[in-house]
Protein backbone atom coordinates (compact mmCIF):
# COMPACT_ATOMS: atom_id res chain seq x y z
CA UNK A 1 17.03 3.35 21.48
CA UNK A 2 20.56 4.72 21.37
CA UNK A 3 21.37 3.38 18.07
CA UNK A 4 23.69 4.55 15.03
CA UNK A 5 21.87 6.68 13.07
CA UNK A 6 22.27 6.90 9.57
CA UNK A 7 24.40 9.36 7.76
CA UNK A 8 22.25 10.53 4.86
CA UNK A 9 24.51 11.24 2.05
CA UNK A 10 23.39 13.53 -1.43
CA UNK A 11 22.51 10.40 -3.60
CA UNK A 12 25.02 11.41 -6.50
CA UNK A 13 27.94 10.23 -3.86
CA UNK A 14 25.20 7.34 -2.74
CA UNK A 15 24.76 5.71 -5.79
CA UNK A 16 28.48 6.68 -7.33
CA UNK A 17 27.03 8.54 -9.85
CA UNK A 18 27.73 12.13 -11.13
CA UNK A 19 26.33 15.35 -9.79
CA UNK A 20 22.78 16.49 -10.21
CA UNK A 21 22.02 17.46 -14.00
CA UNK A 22 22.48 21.03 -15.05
CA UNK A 23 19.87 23.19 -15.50
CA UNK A 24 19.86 22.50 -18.65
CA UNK A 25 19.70 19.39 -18.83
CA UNK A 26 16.96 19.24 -16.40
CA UNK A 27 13.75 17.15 -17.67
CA UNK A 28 9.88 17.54 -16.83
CA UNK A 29 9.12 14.57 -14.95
CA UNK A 30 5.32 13.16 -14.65
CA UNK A 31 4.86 9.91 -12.22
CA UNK A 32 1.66 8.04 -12.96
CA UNK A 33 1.00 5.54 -10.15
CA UNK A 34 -1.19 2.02 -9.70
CA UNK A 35 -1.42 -0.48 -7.11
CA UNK A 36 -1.17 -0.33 -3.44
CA UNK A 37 -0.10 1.87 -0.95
CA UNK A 38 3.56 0.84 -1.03
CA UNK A 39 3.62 2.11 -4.77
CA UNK A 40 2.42 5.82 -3.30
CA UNK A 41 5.57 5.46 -1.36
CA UNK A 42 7.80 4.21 -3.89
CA UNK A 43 6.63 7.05 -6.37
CA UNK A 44 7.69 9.57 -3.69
CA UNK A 45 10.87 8.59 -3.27
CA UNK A 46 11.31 8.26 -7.17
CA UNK A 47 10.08 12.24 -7.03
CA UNK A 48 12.88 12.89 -4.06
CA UNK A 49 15.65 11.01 -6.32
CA UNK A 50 15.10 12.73 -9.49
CA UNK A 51 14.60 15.80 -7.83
CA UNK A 52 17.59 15.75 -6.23
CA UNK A 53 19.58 14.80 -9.27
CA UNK A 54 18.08 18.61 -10.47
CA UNK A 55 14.96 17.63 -12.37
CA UNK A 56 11.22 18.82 -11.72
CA UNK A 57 7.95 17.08 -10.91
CA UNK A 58 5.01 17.99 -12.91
CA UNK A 59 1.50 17.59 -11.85
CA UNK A 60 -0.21 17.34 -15.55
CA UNK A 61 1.11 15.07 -18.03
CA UNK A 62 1.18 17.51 -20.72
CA UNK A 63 4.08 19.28 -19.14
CA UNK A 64 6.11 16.19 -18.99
CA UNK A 65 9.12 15.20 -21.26
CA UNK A 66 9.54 12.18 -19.38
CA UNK A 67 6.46 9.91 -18.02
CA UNK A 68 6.91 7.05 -15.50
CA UNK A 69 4.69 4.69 -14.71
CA UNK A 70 4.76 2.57 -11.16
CA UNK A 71 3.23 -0.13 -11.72
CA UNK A 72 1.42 -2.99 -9.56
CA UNK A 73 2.06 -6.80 -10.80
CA UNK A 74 -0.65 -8.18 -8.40
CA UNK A 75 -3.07 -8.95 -10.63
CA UNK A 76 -3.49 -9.38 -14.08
CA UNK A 77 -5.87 -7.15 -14.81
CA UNK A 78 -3.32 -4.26 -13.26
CA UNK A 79 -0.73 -5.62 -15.75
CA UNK A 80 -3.65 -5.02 -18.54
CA UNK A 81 -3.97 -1.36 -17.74
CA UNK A 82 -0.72 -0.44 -17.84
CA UNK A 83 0.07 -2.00 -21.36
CA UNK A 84 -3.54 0.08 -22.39
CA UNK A 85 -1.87 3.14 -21.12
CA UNK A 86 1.48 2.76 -22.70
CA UNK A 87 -0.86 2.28 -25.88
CA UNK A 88 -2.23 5.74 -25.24
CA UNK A 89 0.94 7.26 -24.78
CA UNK A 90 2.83 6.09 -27.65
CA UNK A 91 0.06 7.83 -29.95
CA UNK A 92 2.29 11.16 -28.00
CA UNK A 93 5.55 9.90 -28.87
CA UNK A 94 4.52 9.37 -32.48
CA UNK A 95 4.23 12.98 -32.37
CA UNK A 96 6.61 13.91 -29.83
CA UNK A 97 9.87 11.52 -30.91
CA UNK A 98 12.10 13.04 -27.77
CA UNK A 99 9.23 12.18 -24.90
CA UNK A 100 10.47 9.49 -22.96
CA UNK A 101 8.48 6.94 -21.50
CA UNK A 102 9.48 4.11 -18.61
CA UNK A 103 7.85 1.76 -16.68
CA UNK A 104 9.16 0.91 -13.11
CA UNK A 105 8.06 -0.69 -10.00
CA UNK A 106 6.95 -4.20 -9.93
CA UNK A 107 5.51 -5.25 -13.31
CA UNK A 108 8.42 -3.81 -14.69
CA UNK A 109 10.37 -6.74 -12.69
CA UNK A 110 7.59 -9.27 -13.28
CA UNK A 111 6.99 -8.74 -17.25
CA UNK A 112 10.34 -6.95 -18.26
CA UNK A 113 11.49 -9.22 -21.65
CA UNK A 114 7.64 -9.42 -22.43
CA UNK A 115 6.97 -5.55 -21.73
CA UNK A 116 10.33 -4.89 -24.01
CA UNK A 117 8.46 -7.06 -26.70
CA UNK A 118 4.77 -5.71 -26.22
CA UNK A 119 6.27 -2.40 -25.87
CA UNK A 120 9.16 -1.64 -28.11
CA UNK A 121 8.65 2.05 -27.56
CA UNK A 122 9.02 2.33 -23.53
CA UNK A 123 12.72 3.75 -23.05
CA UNK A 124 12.66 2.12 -19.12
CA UNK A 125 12.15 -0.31 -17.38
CA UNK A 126 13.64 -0.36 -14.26
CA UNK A 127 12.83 -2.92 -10.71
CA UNK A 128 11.90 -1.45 -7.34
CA UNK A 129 15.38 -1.80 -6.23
CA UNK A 130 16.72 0.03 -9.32
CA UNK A 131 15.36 3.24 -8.82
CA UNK A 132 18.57 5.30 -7.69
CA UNK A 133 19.59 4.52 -11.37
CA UNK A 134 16.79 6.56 -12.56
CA UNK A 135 18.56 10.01 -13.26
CA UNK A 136 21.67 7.60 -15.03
CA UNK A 137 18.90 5.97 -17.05
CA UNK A 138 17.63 9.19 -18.43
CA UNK A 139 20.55 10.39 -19.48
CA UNK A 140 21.46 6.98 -21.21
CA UNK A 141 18.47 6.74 -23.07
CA UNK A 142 19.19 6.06 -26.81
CA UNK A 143 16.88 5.59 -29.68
CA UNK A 144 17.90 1.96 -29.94
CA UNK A 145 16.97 -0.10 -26.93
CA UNK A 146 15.59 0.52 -23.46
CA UNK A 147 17.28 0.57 -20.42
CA UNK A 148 17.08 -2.04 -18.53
CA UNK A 149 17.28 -2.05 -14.86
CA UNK A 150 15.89 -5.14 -13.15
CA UNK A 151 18.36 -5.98 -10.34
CA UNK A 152 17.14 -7.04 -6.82
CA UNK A 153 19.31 -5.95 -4.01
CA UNK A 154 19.01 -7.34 -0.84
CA UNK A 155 20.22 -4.88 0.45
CA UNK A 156 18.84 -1.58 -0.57
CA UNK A 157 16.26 0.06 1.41
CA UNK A 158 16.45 3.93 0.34
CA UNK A 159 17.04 4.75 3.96
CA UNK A 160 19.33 7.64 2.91
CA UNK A 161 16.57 9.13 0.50
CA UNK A 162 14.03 11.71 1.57
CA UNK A 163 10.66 11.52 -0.82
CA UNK A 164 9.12 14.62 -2.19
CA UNK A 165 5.26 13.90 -0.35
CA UNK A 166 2.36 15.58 -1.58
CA UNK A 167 0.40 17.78 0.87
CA UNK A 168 -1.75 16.84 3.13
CA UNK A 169 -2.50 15.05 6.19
CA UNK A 170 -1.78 11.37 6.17
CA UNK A 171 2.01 10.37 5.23
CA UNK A 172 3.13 7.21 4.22
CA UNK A 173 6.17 5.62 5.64
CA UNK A 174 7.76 2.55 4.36
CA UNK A 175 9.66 0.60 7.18
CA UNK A 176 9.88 -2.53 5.65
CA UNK A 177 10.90 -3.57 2.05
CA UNK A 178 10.65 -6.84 0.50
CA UNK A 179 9.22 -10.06 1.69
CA UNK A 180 10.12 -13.86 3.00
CA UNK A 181 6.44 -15.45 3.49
CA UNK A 182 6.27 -16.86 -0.31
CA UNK A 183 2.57 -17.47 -0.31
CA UNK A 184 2.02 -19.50 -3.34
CA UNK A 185 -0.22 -17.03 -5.10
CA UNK A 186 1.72 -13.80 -5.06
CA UNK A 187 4.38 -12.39 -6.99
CA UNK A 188 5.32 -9.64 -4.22
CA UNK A 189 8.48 -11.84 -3.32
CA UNK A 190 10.08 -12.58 -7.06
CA UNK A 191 9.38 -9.03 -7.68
CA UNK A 192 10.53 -6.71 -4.86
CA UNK A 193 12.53 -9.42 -3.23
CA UNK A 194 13.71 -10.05 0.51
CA UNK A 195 12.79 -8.61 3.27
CA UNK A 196 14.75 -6.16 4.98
CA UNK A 197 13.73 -3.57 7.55
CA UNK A 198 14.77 -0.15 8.34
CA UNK A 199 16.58 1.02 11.71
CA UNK A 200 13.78 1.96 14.20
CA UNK A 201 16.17 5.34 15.17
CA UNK A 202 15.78 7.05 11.60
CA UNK A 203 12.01 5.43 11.35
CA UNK A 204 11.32 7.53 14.67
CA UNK A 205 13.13 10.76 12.85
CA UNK A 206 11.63 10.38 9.77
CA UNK A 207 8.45 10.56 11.82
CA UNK A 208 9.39 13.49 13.73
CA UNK A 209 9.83 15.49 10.29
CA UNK A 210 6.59 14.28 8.78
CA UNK A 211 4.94 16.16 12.28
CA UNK A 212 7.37 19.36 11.36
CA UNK A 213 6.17 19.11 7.95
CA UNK A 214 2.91 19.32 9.25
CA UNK A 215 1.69 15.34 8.83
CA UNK A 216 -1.37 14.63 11.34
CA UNK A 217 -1.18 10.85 10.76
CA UNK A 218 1.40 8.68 9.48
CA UNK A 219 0.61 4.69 7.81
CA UNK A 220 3.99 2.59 8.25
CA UNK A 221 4.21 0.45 5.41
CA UNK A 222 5.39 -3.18 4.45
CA UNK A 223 4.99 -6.24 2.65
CA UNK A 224 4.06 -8.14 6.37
CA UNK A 225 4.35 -4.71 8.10
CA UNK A 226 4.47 -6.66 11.87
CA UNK A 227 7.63 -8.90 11.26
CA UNK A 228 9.44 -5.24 11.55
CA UNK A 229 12.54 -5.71 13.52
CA UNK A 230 15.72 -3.86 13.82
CA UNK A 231 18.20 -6.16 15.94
CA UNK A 232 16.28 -6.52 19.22
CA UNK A 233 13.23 -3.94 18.33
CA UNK A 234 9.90 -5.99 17.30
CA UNK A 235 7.04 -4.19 15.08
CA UNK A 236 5.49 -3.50 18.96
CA UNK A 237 8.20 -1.39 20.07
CA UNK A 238 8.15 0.66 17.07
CA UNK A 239 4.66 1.21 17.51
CA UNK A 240 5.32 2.35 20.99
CA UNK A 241 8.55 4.70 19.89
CA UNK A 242 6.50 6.11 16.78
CA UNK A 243 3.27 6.53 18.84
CA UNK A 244 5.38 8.75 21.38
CA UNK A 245 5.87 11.27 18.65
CA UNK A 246 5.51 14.91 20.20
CA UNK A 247 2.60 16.43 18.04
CA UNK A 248 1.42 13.41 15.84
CA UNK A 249 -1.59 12.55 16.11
CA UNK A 250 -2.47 8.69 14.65
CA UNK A 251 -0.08 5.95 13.93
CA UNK A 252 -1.85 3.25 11.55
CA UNK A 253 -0.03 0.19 9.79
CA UNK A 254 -1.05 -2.07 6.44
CA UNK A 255 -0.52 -4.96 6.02
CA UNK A 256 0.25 -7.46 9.09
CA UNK A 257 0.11 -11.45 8.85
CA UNK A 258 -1.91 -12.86 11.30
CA UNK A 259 0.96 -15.48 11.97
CA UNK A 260 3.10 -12.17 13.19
CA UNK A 261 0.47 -10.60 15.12
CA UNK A 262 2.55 -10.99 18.28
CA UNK A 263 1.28 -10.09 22.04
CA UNK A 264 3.76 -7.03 21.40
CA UNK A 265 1.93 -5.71 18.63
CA UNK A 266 -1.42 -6.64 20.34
CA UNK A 267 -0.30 -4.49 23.53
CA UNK A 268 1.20 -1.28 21.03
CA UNK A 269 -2.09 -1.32 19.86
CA UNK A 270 -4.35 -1.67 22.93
CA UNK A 271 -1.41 1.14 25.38
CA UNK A 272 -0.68 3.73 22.90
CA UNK A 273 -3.96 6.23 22.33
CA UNK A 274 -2.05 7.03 19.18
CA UNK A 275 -2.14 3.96 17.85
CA UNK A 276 -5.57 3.51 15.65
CA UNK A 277 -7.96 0.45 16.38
CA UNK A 278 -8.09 -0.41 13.04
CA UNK A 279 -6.99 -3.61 11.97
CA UNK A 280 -6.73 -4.95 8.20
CA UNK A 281 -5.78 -8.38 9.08
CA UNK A 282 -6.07 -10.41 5.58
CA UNK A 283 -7.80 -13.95 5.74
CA UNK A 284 -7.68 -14.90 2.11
CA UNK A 285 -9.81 -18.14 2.67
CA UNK A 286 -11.77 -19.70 5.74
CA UNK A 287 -10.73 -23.05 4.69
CA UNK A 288 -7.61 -24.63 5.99
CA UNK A 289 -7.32 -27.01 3.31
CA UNK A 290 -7.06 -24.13 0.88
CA UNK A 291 -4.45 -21.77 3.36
CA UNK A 292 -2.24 -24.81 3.30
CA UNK A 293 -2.27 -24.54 -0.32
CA UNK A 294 -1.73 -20.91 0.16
CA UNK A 295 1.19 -21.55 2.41
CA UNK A 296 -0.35 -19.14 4.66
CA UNK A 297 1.57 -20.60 7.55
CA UNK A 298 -1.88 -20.31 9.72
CA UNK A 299 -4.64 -22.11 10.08
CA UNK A 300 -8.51 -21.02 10.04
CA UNK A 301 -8.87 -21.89 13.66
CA UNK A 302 -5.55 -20.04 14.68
CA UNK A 303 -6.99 -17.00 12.70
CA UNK A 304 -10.47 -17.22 14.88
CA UNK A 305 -8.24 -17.64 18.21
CA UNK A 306 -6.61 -14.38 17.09
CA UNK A 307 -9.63 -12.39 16.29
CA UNK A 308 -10.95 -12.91 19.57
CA UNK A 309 -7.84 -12.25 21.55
CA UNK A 310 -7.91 -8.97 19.59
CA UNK A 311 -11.72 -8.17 20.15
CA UNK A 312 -10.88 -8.92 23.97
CA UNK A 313 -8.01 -6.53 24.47
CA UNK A 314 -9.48 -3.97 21.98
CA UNK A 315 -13.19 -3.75 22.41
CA UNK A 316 -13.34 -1.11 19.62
CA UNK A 317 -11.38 -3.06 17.26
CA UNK A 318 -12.55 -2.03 13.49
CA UNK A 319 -11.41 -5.24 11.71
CA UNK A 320 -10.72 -5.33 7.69
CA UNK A 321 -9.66 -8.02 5.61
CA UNK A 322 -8.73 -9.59 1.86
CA UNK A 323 -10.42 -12.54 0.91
CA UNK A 324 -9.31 -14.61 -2.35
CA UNK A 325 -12.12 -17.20 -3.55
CA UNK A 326 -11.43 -19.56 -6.44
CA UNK A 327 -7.82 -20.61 -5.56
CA UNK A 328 -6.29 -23.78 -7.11
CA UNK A 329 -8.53 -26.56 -5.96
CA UNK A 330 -10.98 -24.79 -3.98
CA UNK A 331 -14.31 -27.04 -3.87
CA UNK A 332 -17.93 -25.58 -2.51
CA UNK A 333 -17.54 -27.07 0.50
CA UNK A 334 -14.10 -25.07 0.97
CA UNK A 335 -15.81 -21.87 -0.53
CA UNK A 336 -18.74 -22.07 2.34
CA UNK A 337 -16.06 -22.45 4.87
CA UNK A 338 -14.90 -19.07 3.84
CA UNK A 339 -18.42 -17.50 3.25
CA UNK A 340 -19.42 -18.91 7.29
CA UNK A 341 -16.26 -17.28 8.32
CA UNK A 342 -17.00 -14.29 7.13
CA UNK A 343 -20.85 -14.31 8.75
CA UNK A 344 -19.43 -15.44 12.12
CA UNK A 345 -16.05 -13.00 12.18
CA UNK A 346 -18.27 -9.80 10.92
CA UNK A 347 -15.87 -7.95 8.98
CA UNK A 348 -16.60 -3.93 8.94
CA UNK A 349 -15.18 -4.25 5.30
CA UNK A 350 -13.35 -6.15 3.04
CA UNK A 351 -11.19 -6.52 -0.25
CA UNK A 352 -12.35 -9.24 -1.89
CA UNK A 353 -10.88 -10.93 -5.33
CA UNK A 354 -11.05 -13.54 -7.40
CA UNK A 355 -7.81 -15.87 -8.02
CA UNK A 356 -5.93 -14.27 -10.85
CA UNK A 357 -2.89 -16.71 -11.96
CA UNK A 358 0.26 -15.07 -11.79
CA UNK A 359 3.18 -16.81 -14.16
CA UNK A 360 6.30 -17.20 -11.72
CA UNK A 361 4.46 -18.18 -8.51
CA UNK A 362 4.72 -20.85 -6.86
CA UNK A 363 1.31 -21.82 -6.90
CA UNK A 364 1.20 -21.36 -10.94
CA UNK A 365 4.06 -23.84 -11.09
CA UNK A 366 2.55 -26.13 -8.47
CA UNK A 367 -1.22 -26.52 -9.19
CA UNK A 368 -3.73 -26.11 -11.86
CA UNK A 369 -5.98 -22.98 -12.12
CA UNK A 370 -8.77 -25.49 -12.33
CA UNK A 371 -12.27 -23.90 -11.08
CA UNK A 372 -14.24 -22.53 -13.76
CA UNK A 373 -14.30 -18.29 -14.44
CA UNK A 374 -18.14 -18.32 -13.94
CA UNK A 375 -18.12 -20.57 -11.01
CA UNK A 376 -15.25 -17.97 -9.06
CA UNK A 377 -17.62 -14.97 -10.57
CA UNK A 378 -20.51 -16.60 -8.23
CA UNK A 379 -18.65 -17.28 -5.57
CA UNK A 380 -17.07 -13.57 -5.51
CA UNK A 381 -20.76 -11.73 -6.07
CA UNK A 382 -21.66 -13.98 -3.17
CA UNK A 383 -19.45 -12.52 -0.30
CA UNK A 384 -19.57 -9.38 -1.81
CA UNK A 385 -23.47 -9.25 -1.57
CA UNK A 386 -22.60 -10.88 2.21
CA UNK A 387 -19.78 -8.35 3.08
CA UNK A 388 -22.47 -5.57 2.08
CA UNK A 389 -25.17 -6.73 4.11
CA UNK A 390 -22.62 -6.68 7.20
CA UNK A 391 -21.02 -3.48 6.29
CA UNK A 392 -24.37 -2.15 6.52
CA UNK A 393 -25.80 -3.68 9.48
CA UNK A 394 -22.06 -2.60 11.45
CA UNK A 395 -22.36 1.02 10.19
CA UNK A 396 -26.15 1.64 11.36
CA UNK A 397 -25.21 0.75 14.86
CA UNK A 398 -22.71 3.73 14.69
CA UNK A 399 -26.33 5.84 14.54
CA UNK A 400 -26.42 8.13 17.53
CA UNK A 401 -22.89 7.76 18.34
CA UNK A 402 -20.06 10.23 18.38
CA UNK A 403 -16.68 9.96 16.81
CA UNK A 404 -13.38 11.92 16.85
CA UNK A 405 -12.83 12.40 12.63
CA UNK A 406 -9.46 13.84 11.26
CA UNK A 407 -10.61 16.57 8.71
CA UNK A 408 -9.20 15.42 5.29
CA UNK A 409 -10.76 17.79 2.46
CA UNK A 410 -13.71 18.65 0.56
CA UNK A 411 -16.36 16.12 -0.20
CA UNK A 412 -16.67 15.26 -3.89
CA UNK A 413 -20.32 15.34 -3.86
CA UNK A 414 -20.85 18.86 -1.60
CA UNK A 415 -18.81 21.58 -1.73
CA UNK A 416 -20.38 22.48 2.02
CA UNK A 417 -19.06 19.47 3.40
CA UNK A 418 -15.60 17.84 4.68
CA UNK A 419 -14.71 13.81 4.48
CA UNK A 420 -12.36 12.76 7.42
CA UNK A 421 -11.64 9.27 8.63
CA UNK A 422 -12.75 7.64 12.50
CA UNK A 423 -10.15 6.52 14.29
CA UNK A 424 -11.47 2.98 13.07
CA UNK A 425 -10.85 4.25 9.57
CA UNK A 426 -14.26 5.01 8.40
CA UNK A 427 -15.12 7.36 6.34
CA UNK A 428 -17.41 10.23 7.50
CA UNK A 429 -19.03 13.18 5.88
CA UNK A 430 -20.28 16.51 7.87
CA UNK A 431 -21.19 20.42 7.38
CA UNK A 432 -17.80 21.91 7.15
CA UNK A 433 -18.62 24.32 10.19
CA UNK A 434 -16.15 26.22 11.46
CA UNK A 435 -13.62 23.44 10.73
CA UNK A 436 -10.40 23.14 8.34
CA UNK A 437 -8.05 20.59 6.90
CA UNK A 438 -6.11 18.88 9.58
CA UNK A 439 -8.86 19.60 12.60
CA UNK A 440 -9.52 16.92 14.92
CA UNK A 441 -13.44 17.51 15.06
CA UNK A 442 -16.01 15.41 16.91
CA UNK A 443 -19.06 14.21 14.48
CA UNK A 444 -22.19 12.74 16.06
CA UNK A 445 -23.80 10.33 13.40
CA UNK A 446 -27.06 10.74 11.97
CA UNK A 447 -26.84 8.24 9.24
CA UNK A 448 -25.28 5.47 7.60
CA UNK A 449 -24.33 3.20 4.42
CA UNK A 450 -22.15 0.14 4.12
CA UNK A 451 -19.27 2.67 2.87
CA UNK A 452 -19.82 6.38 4.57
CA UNK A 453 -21.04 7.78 8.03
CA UNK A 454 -22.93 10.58 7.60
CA UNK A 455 -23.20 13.32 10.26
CA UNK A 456 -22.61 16.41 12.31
CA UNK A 457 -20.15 18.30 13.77
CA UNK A 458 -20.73 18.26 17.90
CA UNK A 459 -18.83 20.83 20.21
């Protein structure tokens, strides 16, 4: 691992752009984020550029002169919100003319000469690779037109840029930017581009500061987080470096392909007591026919094969998953394929969607969005009402047992209890005891629902 680390440099010198604003010209800066867990990180290390460049973070939007929203081009329905919230805060900047307002991350990339139109009032819009611009753009804002800022680079991957994190326990840690799989139904590729990884050296230092920072657990993040690699490192010898941490406590990773769920990865995971055994492994459909459509680049019987090598090396595997019904083409018989899947594989949980056409993939060039909206709203309340069931019947089992649960606040329903997470990624609630934020505490389980374990705290 004795590899050239990288010299981080202020971002003024970075970027080639002038020093950090003045105090006085120093804005109020409110970050609004949707989407995944990628767009958490991406609005940190907007909040670590800007406030570097000498402007300040606000936690409540009226104290902003500048709102940004992150934005998630996954789905339509995320694209919907947005535009409804950009509604909403126009009625502001009727009132307030100076408040500026941009949109950034991926819909901005996605939808940016429709957003101009839809949204003639929005002052940015700037790509995920555009975001060191984001002190330039504010100070280049005119009343005329907004600034645009839609560039991919190939090569940026912030590495020199420390985010401003909120507190608390779990950090997230992008490793991996970009993506090369092209599945036909997602957007992720036209929007945040190719995929390019970070060194493995500052990944491991970055790491070591989260821990000094006082960071119990830390998610690495990517696109396909397990086709990580740094020259000769693999995703399973960064699990092994990251795992070996002094003082951290869990290492956890979203999402990996199953066609890059190597034997390295497989061993990080089953070796290092750091690493968690949970697993969100996304399946999207059970039906060949339909991941060849996908371009998926596996096959449902590869994806069994895998499962079980998994269950055998990690017999406490928690497995998760995404499942897409009513993709171009699929037929019942394709649809039970994926609901039999499901039953026989036993998911603990799952995200599951209906296909939502996306303009610019390949699959909305390529084939027709042809089965009917009430015929994918069965087949959707079907494996959910499955997935439940499961859920369910996996989480009473847990009755009786003991788990070690990271303490991660106050429950929302009972101010006398904490919520923490299993190692498996479960969440569990408890009598707060004699514990605080950040414990490791062992909780014996009493009870159960498809979504919580409910118990107490054991000595």
């Amino acid at each position: 691992m004795e590899k050239n680390s990288i010299t981080r440099l202020p971002i003024y010198q970075k970027a080639g752009l002038k020093r950090p604003a003045s105090p006085a010209q120093a804005r109020q800066i409110y970050i609004e984020t949707y989407g995944c867990q990628m767009n958490v990180s991406d609005s940190e290390l907007m909040a670590g550029i800007l406030t570097q460049n000498g402007h300040q973070m606000v936690s409540h939007l009226d104290d902003a002169d500048v709102v940004l929203l992150n934005t998630c081009a996954i789905r339509e329905n995320a694209e919907t919100k947005v535009l409804n919230r950009l509604k909403q805060l126009n009625h502001r900047k009727r009132r307030e003319p100076e408040l500026i307002i941009g949109v950034c991350g991926c819909m901005a990339q996605h939808l940016r000469n429709q957003l101009v139109e839809a949204a003639p009032y929005v002052d940015l819009v700037m790509g995920p690779d555009a975001y060191r611009n984001l002190p330039m753009a504010l100070n280049a804002v005119t009343n005329r037109d907004a600034f645009l800022g839609v560039r991919l680079d190939k090569n940026e991957d912030y590495a020199d840029i420390a985010p401003i994190r909120k507190e608390g326990i779990r950090a997230w840690l992008t490793i991996q930017r970009g993506c090369d799989k092209m599945c036909t139904f997602c957007i992720v590729p036209f929007v945040r581009g190719r995929e390019r990884s970070l060194p493995l050296k500052l990944l491991v230092e970055d790491v070591e500061k989260l821990v000094d920072q006082g960071f119990k657990e830390v998610v690495l993040l990517g696109q396909t987080v397990n086709s990580y690699h740094d020259d000769d490192y693999d995703f399973g010898e960064l699990l092994y470096a990251v795992s070996d941490v002094n003082g951290l406590e869990r290492v956890r990773f979203t999402s990996p392909h199953p066609a890059d769920a190597t034997d390295s990865m497989i061993d990080a995971m089953a070796n290092s007591p750091n690493v968690c055994n949970h697993l969100h492994l996304p399946l999207q459909s059970g039906s060949t026919s339909v991941l060849e459509r996908m371009r998926r680049t596996y096959t449902a019987e590869a994806y069994r094969s895998l499962v079980a090598k998994l269950r055998e090396r990690i017999p406490e595997l928690v497995l998760t998953t995404d499942i897409i019904v009513g993709f171009c083409g699929e037929t019942e018989a394709e649809f039970m394929q994926t609901y039999e899947m499901m039953a026989e594989i036993r998911y603990d949980s799952a995200f599951m969607f209906k296909y939502s056409e996306r303009e610019g993939t390949l699959a909305h060039k390529a084939f027709p969005d042809d089965v009917p909206e009430p015929e994918k709203g069965r087949r959707l309340t079907e494996i959910i009402a499955l997935q439940e069931r499961i859920s369910a019947e996996i989480n009473t089992t847990t009755v009786g047992q003991t788990f070690t649960v990271l303490v991660e606040g106050e429950s929302r329903r009972d101010a006398n209890r904490y919520h923490g997470k299993t190692d498996g990624f479960k969440t569990t609630v408890f009598p707060k005891a004699d514990s605080t934020v950040g414990d490791m505490v062992d909780v014996c389980i009493a009870s159960a629902t498809a979504h919580t374990l409910i118990g107490q705290i054991v000595s």
